[in-house]
PDB file of N, CA and C in Angstrom:
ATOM      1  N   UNK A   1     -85.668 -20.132 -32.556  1.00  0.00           N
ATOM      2  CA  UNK A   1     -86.871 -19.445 -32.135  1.00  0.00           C
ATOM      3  C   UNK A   1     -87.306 -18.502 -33.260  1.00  0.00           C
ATOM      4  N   UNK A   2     -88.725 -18.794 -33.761  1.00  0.00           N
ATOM      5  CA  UNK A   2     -89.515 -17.542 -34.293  1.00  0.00           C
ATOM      6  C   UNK A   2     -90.320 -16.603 -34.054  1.00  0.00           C
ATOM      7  N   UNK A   3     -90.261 -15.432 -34.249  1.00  0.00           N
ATOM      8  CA  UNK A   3     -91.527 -14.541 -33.517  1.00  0.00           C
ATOM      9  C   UNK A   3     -91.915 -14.533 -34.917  1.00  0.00           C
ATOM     10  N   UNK A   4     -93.267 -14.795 -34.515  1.00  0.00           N
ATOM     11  CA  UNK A   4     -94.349 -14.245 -36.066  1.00  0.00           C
ATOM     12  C   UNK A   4     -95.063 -13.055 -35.241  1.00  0.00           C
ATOM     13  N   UNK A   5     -95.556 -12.710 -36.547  1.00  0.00           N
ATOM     14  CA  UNK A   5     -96.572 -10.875 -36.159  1.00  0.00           C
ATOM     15  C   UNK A   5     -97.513 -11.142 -37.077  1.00  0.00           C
ATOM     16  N   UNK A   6     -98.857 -11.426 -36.627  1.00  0.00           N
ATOM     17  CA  UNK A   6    -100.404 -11.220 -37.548  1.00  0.00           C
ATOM     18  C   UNK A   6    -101.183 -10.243 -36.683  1.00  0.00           C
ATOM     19  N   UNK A   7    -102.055  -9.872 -37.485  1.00  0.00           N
ATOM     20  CA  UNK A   7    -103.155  -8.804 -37.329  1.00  0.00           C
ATOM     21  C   UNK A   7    -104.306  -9.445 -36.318  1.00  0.00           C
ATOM     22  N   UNK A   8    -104.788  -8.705 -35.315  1.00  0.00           N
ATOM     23  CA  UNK A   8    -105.520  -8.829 -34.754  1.00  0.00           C
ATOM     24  C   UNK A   8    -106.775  -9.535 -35.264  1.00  0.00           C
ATOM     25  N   UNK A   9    -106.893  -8.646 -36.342  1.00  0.00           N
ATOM     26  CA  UNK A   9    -108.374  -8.458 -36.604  1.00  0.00           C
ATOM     27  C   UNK A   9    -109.131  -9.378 -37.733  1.00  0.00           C
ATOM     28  N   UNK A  10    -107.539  -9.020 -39.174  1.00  0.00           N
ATOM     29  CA  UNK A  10    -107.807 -10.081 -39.956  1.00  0.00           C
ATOM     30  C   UNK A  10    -107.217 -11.446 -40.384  1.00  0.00           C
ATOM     31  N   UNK A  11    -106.021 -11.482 -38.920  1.00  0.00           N
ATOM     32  CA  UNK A  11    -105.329 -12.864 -38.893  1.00  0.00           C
ATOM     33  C   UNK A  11    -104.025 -12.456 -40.273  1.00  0.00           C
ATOM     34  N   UNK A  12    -104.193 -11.475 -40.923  1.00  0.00           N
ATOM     35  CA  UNK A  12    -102.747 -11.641 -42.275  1.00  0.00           C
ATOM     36  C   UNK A  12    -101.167 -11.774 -41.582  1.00  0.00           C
ATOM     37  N   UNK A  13    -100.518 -12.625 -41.942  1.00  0.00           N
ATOM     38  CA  UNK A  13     -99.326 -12.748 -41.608  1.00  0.00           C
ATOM     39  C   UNK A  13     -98.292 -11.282 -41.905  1.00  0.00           C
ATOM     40  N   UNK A  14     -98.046 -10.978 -40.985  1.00  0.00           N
ATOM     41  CA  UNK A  14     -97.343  -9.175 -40.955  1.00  0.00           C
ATOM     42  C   UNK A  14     -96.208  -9.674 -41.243  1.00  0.00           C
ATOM     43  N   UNK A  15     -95.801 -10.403 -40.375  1.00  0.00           N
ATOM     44  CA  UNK A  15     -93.668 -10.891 -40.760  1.00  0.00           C
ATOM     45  C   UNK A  15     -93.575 -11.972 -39.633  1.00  0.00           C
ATOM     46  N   UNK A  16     -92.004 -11.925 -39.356  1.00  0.00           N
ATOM     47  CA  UNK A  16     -91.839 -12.811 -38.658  1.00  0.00           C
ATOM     48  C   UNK A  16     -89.888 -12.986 -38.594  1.00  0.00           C
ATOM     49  N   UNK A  17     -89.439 -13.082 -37.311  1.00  0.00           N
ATOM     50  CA  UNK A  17     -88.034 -12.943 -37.478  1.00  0.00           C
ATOM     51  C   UNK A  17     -88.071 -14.164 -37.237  1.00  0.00           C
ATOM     52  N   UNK A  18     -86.403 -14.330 -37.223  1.00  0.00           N
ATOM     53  CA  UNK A  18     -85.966 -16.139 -36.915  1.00  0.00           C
ATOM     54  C   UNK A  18     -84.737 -15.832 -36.392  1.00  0.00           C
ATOM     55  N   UNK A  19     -84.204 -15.883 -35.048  1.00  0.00           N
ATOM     56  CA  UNK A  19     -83.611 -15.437 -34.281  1.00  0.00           C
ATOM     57  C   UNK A  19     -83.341 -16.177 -33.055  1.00  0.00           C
ATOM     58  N   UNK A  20     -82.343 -16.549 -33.000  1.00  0.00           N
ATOM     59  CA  UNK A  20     -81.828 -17.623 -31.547  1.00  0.00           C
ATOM     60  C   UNK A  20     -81.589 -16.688 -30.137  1.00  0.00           C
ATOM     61  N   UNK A  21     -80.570 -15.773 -30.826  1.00  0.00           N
ATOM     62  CA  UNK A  21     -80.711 -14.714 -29.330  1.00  0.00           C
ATOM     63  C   UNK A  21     -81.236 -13.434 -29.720  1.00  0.00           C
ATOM     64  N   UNK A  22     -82.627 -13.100 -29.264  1.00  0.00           N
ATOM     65  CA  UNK A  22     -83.033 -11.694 -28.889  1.00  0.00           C
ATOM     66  C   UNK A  22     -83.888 -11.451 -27.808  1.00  0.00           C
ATOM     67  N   UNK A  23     -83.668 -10.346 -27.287  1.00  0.00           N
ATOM     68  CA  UNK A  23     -84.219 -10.264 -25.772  1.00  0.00           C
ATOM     69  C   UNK A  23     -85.572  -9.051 -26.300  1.00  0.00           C
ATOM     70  N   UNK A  24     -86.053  -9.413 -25.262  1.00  0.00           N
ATOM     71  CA  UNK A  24     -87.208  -8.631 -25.293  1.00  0.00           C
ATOM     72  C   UNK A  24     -87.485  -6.974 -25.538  1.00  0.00           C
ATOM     73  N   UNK A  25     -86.294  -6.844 -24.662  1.00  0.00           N
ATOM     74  CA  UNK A  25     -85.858  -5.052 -25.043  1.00  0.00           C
ATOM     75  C   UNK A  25     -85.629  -4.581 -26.335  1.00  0.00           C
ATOM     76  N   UNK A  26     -84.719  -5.476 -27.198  1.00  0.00           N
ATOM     77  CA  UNK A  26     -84.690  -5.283 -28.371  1.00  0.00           C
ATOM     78  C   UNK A  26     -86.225  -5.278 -28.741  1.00  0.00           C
ATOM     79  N   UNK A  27     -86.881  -6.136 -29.059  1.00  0.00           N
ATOM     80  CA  UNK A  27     -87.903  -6.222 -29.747  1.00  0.00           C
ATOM     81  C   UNK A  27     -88.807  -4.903 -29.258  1.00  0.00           C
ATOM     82  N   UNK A  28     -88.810  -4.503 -27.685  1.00  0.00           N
ATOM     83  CA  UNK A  28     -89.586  -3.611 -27.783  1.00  0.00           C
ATOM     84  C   UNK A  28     -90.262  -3.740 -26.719  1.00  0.00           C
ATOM     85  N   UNK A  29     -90.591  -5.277 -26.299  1.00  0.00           N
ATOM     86  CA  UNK A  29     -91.554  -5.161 -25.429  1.00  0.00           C
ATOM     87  C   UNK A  29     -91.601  -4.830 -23.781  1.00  0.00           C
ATOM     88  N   UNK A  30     -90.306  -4.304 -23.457  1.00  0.00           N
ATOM     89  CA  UNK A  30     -89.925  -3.562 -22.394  1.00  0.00           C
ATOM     90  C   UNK A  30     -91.125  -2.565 -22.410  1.00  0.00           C
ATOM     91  N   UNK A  31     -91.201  -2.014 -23.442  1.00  0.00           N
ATOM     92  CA  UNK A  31     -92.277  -0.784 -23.387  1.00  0.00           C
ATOM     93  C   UNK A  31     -94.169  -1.292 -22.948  1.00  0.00           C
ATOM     94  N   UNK A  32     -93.531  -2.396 -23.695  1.00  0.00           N
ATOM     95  CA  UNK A  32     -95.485  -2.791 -22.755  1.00  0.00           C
ATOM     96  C   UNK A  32     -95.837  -3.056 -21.251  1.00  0.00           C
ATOM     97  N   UNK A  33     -96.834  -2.474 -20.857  1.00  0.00           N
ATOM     98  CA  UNK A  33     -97.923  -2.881 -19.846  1.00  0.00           C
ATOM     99  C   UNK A  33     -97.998  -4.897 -19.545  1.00  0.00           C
ATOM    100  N   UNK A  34     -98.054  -5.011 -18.511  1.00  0.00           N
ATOM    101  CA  UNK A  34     -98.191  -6.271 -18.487  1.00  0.00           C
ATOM    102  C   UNK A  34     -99.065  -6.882 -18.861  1.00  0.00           C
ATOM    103  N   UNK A  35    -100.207  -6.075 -18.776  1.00  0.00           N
ATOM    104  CA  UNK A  35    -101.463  -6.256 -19.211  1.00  0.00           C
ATOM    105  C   UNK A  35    -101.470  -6.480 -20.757  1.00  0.00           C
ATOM    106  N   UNK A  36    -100.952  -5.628 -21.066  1.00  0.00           N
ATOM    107  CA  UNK A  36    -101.080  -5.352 -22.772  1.00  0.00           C
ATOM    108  C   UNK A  36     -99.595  -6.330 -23.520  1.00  0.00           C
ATOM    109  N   UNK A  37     -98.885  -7.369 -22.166  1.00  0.00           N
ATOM    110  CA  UNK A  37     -97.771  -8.388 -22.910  1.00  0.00           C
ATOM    111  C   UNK A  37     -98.837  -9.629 -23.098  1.00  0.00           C
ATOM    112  N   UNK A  38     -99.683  -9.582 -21.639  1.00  0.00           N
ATOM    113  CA  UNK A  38    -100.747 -10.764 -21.953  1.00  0.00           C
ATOM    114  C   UNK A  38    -101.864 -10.722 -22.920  1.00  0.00           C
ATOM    115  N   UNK A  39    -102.124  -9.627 -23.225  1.00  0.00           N
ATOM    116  CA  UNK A  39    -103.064  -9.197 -25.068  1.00  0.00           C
ATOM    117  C   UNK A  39    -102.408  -9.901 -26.067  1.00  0.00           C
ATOM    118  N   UNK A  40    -100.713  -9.067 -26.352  1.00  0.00           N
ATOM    119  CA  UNK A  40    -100.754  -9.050 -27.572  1.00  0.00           C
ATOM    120  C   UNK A  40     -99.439 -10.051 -27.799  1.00  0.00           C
ATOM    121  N   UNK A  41     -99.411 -11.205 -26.411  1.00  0.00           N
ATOM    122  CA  UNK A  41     -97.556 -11.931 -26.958  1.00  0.00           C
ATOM    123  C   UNK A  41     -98.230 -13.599 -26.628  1.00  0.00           C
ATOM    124  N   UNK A  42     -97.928 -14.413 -27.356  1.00  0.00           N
ATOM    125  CA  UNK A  42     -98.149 -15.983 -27.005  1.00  0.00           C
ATOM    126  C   UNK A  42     -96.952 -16.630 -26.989  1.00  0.00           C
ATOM    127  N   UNK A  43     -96.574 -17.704 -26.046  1.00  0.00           N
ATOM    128  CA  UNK A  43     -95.212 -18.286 -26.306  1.00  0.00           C
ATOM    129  C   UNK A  43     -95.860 -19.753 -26.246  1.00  0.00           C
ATOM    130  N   UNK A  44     -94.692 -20.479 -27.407  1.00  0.00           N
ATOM    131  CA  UNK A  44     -95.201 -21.597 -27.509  1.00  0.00           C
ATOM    132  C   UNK A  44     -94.178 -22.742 -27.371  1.00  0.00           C
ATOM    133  N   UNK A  45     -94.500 -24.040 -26.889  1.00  0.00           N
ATOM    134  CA  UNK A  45     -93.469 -24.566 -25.913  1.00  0.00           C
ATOM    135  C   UNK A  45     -92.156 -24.880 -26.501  1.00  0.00           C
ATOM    136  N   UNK A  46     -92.248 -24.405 -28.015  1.00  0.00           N
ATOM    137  CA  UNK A  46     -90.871 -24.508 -28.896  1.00  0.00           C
ATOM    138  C   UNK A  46     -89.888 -23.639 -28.886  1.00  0.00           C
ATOM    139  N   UNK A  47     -90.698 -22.606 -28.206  1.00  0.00           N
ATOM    140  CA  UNK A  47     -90.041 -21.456 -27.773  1.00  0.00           C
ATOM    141  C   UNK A  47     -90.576 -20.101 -28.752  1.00  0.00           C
ATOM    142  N   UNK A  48     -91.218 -20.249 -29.874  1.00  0.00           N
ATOM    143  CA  UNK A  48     -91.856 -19.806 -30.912  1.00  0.00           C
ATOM    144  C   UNK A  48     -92.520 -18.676 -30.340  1.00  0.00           C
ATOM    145  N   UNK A  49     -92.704 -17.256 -30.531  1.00  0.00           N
ATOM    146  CA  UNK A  49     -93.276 -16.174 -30.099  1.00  0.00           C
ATOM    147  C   UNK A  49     -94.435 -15.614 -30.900  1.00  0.00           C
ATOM    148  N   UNK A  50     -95.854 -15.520 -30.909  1.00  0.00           N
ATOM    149  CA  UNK A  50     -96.581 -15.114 -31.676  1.00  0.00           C
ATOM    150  C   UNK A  50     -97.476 -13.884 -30.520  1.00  0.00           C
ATOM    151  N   UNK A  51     -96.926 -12.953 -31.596  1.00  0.00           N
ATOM    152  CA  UNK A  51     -97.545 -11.382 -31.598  1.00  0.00           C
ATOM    153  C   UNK A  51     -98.651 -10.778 -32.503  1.00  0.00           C
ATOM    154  N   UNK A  52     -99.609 -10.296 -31.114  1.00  0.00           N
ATOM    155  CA  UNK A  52    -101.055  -9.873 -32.502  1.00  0.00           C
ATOM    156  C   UNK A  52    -100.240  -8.481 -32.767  1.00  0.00           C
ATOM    157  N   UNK A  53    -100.366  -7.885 -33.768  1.00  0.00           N
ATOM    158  CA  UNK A  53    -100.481  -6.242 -34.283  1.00  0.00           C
ATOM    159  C   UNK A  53    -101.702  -6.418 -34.785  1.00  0.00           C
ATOM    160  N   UNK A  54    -101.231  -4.717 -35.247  1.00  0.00           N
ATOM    161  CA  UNK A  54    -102.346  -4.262 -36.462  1.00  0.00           C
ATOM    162  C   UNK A  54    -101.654  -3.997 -37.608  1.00  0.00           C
ATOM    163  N   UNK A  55    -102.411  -4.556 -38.435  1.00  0.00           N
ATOM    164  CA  UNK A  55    -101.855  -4.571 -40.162  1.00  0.00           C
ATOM    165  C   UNK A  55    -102.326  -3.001 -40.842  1.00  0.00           C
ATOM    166  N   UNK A  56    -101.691  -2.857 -41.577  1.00  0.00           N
ATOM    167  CA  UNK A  56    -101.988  -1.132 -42.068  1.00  0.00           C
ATOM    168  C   UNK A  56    -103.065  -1.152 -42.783  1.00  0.00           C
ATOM    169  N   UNK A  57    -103.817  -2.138 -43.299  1.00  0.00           N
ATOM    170  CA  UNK A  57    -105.749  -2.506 -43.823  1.00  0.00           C
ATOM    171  C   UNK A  57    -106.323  -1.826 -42.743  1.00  0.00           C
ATOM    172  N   UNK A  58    -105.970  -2.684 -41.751  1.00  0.00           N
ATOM    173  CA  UNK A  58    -106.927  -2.632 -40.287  1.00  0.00           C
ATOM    174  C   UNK A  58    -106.983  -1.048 -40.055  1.00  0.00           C
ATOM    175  N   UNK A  59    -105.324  -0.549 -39.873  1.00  0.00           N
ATOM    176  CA  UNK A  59    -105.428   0.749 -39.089  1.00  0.00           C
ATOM    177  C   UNK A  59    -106.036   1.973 -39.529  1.00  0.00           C
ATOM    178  N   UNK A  60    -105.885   1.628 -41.168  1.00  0.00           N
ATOM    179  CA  UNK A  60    -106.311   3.092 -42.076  1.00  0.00           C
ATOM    180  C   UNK A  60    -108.210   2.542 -41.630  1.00  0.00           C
ATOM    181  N   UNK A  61    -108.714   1.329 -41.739  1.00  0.00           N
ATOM    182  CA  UNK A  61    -110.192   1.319 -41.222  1.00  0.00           C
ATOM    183  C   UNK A  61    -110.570   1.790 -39.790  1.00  0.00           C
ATOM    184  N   UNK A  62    -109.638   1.292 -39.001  1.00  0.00           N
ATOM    185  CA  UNK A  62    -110.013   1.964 -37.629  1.00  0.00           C
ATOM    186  C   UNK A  62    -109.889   3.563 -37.617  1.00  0.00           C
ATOM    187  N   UNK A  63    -109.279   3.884 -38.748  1.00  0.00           N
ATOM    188  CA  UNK A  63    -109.058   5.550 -38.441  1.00  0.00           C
ATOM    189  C   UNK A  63    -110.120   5.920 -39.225  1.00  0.00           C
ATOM    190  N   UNK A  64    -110.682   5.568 -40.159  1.00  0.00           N
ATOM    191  CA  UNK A  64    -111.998   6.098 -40.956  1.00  0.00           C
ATOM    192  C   UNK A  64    -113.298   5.589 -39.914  1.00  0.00           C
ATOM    193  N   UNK A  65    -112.957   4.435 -39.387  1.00  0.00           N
ATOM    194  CA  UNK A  65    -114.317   3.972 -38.789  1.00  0.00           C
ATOM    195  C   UNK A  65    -113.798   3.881 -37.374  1.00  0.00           C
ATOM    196  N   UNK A  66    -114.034   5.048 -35.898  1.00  0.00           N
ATOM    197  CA  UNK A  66    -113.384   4.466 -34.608  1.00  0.00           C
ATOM    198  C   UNK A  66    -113.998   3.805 -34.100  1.00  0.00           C
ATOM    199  N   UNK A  67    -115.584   3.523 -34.190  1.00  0.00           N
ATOM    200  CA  UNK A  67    -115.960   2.919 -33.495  1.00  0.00           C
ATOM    201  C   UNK A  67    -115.766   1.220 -33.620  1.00  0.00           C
ATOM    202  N   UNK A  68    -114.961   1.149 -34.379  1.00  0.00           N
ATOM    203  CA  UNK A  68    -114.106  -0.233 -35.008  1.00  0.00           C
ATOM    204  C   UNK A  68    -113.417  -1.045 -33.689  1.00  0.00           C
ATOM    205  N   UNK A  69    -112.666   0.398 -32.729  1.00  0.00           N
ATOM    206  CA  UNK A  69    -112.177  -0.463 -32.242  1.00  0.00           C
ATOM    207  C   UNK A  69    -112.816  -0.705 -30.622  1.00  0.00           C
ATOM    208  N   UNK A  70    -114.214  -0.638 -30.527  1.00  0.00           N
ATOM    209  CA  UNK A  70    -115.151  -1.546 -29.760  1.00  0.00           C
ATOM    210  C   UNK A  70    -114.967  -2.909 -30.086  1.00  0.00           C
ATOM    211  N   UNK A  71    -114.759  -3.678 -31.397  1.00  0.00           N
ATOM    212  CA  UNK A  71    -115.052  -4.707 -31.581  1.00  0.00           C
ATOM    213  C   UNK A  71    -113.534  -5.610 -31.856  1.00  0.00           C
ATOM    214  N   UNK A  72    -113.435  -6.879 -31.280  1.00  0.00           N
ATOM    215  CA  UNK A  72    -112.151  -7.726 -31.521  1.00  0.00           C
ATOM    216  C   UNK A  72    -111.786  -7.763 -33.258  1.00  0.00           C
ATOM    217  N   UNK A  73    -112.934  -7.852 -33.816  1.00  0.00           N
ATOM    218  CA  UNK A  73    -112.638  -8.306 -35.255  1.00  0.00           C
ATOM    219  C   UNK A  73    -113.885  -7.418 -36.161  1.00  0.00           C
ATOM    220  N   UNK A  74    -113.225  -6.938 -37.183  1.00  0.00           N
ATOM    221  CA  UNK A  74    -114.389  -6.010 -37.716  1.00  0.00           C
ATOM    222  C   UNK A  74    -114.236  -6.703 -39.140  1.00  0.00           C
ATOM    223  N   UNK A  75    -113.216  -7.448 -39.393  1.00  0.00           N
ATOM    224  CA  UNK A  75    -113.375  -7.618 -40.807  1.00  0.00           C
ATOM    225  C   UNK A  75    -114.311  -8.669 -41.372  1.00  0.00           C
ATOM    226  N   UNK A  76    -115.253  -8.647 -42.270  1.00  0.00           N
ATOM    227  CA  UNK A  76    -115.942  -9.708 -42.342  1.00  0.00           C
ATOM    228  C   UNK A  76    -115.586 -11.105 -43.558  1.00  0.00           C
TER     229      UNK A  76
END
């Protein structure tokens, strides 16, 4: 099993572990909203985990520009 991590906004590949046993707690996502596991987690029938973040491009723009984050994708 892989979890990859890309950016919401501009799709860049953040990382990605490769990992047979890890549970969710580890990773973290104990801490999310259910709401916010169905945003930001995809599972794919290989077992493959893909997670949106935000890439540190994105975040230093959303912090200069907030009204950035009205929109799914700001980068053009």
């Amino acid at each position: 099993m892989t979890i990859y991590y890309r950016c919401r906004h501009c799709q860049l590949h953040v990382g990605s572990i490769q990992e047979e046993q890890i549970s969710s707690d580890q990773l973290g996502f104990d801490h999310l909203t259910g709401e916010e596991r169905h945003d930001m987690i995809s599972y794919e029938s290989n077992g493959d985990i893909h997670v949106k973040v935000i890439c540190e491009d994105c975040q230093e723009a959303l912090e200069r520009n907030p009204l950035f984050h009205e929109q799914e994708t700001f980068i053009q």
